[in-house]
Protein backbone atom coordinates (compact mmCIF):
# COMPACT_ATOMS: atom_id res chain seq x y z
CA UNK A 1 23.94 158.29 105.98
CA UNK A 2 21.50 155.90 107.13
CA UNK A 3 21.03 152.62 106.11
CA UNK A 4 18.14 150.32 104.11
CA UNK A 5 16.58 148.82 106.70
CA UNK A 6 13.61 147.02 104.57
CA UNK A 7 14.74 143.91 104.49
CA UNK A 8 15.24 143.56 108.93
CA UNK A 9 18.22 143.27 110.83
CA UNK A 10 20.09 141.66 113.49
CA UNK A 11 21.29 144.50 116.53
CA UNK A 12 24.72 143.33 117.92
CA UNK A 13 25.79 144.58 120.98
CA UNK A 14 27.86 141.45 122.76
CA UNK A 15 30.93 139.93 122.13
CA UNK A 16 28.87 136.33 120.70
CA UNK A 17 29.28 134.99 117.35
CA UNK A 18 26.44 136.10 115.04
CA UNK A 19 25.57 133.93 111.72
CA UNK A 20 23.53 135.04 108.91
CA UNK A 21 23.69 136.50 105.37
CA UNK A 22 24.18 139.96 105.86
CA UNK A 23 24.51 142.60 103.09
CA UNK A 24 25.57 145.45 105.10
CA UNK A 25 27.17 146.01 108.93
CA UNK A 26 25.89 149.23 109.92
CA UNK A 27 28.33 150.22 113.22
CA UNK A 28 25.64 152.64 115.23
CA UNK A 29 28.82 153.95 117.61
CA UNK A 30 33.17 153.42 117.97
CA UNK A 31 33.37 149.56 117.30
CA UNK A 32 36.30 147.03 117.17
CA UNK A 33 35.46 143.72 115.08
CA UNK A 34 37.00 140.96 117.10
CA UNK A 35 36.37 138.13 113.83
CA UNK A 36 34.24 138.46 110.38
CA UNK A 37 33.56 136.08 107.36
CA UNK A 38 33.26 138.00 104.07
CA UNK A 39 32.69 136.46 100.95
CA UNK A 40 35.19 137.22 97.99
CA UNK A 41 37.25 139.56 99.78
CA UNK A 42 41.41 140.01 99.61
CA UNK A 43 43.16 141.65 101.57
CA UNK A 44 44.44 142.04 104.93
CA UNK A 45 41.92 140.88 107.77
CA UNK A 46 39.11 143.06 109.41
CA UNK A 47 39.74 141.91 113.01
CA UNK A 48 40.81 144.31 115.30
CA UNK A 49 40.14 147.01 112.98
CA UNK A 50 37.97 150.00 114.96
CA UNK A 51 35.15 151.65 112.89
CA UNK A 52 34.03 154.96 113.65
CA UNK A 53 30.38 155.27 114.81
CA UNK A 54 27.82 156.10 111.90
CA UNK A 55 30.27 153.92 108.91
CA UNK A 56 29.27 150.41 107.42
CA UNK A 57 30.63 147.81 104.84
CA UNK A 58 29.29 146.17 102.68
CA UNK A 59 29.57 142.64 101.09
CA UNK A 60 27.84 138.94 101.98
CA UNK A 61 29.13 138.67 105.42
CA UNK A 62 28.30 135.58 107.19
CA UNK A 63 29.62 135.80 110.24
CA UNK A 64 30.66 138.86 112.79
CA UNK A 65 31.84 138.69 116.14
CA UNK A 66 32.39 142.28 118.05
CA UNK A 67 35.23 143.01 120.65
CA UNK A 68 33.05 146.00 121.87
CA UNK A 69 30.83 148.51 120.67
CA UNK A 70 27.69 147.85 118.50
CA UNK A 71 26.13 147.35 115.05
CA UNK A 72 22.86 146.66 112.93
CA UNK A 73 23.75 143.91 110.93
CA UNK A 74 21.43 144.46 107.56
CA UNK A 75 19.75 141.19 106.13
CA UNK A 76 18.35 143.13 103.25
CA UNK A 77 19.55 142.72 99.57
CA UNK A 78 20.06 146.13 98.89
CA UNK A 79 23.39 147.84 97.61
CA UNK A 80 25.94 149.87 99.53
């Protein structure tokens, strides 16, 4: 499945913090998520957590930081 890519997006590929108000993360190959800020989510934490290339999540994510691997971080509005 691809993703909405109307409203732009930010391509991670470093290991820097990256701000914004993303809808979706869009992981375009095997990635490990070193830190994330999601809005109204419980649960245990995302970091360290690998996800499989061609998978997202969704939610208002503010903040992502990758250990290695890469993603398209969606700006757009659109649903999951």
């Amino acid at each position: 499945m691809y993703a909405d890519l109307s409203g732009g997006f930010e391509f991670i590929s470093d290991t820097n913090a990256h701000t914004g108000r993303f809808s979706k993360i869009y992981f375009k190959e095997d990635t490990v998520i070193d830190a994330i800020t999601v809005k109204n989510v419980t649960g245990n934490s995302l970091a360290g957590e690998t996800f499989v290339a061609d998978t997202y999540i969704c939610g208002i994510i503010t903040s992502i930081t990758l250990t290695s691997g890469a993603c398209l971080a969606i700006t757009s509005d659109g649903t999951c």
